[in-house]
Protein backbone atom coordinates (compact mmCIF):
# COMPACT_ATOMS: atom_id res chain seq x y z
CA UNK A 1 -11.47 37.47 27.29
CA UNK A 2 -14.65 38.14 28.73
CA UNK A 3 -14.45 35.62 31.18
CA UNK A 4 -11.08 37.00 32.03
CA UNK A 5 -11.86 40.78 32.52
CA UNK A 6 -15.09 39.48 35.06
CA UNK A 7 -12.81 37.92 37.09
CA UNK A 8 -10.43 41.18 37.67
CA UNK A 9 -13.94 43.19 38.15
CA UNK A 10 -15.35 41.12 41.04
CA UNK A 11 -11.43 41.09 42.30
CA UNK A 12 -11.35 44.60 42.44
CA UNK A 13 -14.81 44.98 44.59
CA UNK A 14 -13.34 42.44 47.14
CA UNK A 15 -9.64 43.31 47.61
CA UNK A 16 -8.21 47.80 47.19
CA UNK A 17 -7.42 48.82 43.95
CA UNK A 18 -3.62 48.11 43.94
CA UNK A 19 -4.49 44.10 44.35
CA UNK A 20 -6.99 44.63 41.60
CA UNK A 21 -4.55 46.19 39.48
CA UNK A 22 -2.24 43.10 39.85
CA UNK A 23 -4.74 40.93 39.45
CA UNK A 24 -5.62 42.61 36.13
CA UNK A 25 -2.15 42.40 35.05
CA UNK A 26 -1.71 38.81 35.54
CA UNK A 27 -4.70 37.94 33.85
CA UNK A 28 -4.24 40.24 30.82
CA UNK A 29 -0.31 38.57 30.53
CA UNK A 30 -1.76 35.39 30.88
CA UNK A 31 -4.50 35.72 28.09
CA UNK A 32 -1.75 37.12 25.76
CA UNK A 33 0.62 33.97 26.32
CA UNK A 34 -2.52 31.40 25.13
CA UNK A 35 -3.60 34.04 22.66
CA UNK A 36 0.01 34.03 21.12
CA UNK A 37 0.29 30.23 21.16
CA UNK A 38 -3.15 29.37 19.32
CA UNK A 39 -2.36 31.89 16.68
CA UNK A 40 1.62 30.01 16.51
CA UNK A 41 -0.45 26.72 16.13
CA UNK A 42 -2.95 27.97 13.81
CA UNK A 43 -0.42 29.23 11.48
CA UNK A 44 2.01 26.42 11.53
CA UNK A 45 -1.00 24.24 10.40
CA UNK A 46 -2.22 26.84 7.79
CA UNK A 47 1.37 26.41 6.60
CA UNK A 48 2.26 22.76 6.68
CA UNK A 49 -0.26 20.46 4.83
CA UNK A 50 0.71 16.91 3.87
CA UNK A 51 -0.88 16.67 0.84
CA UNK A 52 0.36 19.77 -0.12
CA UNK A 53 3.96 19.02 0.70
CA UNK A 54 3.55 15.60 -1.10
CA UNK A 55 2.34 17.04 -4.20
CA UNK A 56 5.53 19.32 -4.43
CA UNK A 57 7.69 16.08 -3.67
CA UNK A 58 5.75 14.23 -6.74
CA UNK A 59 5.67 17.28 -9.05
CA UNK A 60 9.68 17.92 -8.74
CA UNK A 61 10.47 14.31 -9.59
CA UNK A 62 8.08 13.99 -12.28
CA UNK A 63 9.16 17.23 -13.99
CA UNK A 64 12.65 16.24 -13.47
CA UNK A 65 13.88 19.08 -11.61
CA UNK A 66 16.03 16.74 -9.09
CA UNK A 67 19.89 16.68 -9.56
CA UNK A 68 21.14 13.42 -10.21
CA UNK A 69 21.36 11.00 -6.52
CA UNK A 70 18.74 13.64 -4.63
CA UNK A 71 17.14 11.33 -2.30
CA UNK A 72 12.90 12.19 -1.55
CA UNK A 73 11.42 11.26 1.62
CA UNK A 74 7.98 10.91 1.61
CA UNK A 75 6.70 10.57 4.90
CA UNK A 76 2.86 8.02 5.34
CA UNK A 77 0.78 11.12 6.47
CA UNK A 78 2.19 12.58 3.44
CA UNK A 79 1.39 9.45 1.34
CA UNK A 80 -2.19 9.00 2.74
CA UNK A 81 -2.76 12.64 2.11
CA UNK A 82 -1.50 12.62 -1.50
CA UNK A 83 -3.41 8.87 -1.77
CA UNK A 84 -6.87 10.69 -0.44
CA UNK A 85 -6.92 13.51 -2.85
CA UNK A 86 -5.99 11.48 -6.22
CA UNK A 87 -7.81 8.63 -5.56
CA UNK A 88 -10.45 7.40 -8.33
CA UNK A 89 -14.13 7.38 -8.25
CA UNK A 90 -15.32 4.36 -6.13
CA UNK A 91 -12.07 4.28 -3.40
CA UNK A 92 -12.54 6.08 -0.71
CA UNK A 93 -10.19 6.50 3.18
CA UNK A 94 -7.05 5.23 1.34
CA UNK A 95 -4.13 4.10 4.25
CA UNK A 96 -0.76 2.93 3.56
CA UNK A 97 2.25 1.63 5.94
CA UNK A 98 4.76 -0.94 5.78
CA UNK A 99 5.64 -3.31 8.44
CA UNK A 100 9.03 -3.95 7.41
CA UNK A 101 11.67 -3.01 5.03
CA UNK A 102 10.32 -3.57 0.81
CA UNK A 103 7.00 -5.18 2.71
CA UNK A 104 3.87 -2.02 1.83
CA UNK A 105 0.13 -2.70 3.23
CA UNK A 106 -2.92 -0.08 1.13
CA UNK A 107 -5.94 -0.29 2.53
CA UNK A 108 -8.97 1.82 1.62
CA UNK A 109 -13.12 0.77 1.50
CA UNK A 110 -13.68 0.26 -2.36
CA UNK A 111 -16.23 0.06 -4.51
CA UNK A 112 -15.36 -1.76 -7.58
CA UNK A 113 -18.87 -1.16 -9.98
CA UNK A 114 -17.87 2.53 -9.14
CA UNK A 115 -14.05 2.05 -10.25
CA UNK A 116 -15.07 -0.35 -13.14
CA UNK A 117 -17.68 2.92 -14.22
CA UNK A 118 -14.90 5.41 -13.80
CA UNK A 119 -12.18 3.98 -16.24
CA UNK A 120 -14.88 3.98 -18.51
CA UNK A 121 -15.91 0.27 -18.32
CA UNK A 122 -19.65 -0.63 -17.84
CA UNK A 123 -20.22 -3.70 -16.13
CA UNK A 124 -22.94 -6.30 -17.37
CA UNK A 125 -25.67 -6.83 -14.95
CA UNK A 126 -24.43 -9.85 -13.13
CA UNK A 127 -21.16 -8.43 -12.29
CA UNK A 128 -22.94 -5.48 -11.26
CA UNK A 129 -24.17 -7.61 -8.06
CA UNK A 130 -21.36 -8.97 -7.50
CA UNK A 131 -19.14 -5.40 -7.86
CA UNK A 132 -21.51 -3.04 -6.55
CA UNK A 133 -20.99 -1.53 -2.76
CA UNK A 134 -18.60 -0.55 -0.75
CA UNK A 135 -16.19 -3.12 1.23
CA UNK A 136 -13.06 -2.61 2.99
CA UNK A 137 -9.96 -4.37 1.31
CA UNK A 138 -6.28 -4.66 2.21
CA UNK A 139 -3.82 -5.21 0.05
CA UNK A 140 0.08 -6.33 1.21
CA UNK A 141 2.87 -6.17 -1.39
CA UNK A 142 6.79 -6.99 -1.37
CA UNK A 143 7.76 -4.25 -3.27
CA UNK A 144 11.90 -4.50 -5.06
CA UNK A 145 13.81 -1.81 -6.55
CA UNK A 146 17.15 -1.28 -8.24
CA UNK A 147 18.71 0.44 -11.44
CA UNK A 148 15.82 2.47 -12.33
CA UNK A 149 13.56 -1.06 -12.62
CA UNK A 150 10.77 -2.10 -9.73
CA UNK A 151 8.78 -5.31 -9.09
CA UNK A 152 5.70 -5.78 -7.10
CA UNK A 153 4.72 -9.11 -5.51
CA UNK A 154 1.09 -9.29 -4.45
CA UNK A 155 1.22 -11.35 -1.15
CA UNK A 156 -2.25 -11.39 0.42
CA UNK A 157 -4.88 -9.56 -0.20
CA UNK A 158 -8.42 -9.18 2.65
CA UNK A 159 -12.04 -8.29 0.99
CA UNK A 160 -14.16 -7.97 3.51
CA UNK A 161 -12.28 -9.67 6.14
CA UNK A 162 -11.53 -12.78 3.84
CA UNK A 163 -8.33 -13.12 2.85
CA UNK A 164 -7.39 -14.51 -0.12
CA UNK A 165 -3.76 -15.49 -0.83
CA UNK A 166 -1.85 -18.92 -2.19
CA UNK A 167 -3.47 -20.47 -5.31
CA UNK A 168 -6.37 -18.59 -4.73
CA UNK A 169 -4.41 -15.31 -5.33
CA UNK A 170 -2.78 -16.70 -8.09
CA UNK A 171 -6.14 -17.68 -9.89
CA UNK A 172 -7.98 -14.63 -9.41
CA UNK A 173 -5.00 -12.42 -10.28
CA UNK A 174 -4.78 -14.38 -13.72
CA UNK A 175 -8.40 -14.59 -14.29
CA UNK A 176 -9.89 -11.86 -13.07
CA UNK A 177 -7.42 -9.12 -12.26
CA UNK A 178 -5.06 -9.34 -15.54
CA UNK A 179 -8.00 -9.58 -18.32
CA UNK A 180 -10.07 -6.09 -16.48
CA UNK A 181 -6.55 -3.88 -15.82
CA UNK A 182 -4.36 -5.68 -19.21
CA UNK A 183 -1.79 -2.80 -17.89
CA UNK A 184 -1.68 -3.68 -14.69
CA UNK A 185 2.03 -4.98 -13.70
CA UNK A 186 2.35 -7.37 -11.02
CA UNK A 187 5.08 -10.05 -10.45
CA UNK A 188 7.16 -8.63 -13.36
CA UNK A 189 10.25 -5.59 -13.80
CA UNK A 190 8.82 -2.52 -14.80
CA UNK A 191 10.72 0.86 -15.75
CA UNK A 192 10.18 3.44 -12.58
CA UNK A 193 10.30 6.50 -15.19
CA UNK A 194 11.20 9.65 -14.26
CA UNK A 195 14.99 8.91 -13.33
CA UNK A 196 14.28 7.30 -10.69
CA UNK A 197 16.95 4.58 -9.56
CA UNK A 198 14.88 2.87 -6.71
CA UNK A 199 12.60 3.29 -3.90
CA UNK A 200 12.95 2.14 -0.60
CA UNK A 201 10.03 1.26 1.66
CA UNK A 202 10.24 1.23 5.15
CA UNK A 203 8.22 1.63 8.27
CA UNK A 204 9.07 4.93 8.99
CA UNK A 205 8.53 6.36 5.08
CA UNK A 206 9.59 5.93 2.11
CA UNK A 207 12.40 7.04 -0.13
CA UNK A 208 12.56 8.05 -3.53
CA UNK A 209 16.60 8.01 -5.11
CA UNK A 210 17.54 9.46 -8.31
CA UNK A 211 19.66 8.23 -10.66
């Protein structure tokens, strides 16, 4: 604004003071137009926040306020918002898309002595080494859904830029993966909950249908 008003001051020494009154004028209209839209954008942002608008999404079909076939879209900046905020001790910058239809990639950097600690597991000293630090791993999933029951396929999984899928995937899955997370459910039907009939992934977001 200050900048503004010096400009119609030096106008007004140069030109007679009806110029320098339209000059003025212009400016001041001006200045109130880019005023008016940073305080439009500043409150559309103060009122729109994607974790917040996820978390109301989540609540209402958890406390099963939905009538029965209400369809949720949850949209990925939604998701990664929602994914940032609940995430555990020890994952940290949490991303998920899908490439195609029922095909889901998470990503996030992970530290899996600090996730181990935080579910109230203590690690012995050797797997300390190997668990301890931060490293950036990828997980993609086939992910089905239908009458209320879901299954999740783990299809390839990247630690650290080495991917590890096939018989490798299988092994470490049953070895490794199964015997530290016993509730873990991968590969097998599991009950949704919450009346949920299925949920459709797809690149654009994903949908949540009621029974």
């Amino acid at each position: 604004m200050v900048f503004f008003t010096r400009l119609g001051w030096f106008g007004a020494i140069r030109r007679n003071w009806r110029a320098a009154q339209h000059v003025q004028s212009s400016v001041n209209r001006r200045w109130w137009a880019i005023s008016t839209l940073f305080v439009a954008a500043s409150l559309a942002g103060a009122s729109y926040n994607d974790y917040d608008s996820a978390k109301r999404k989540v609540d209402s079909i958890e406390a099963g306020r939905l009538r029965s076939g209400a369809r949720v879209i949850l949209t990925y900046p939604e998701l990664n918002a929602w994914a940032a905020k609940e995430a555990p001790t020890g994952v940290r910058d949490p991303q998920l898309r899908a490439t195609a239809r029922d095909l889901a990639t998470g990503a996030a950097l992970v530290d899996f002595g600090k996730l181990e600690r935080s579910a109230g597991r203590q690690p012995g000293w050797l797997m300390s080494k190997l668990l301890d630090g931060e490293r950036p791993v990828s997980v993609t999933a086939r992910i089905r859904s239908s009458a209320g029951r879901a299954t999740v396929d783990i299809q390839r999984v990247e630690i650290s830029g080495i991917v590890i899928d096939g018989r490798t995937l299988d092994f470490l899955m049953e070895n490794f993966l199964l015997p530290m997370y016993p509730d873990a459910v991968v590969g097998k039907p599991f009950e949704l909950g919450c009346g949920i009939d299925r949920i459709d992934v797809s690149p654009s977001a994903v949908a949540v249908l009621m029974k």
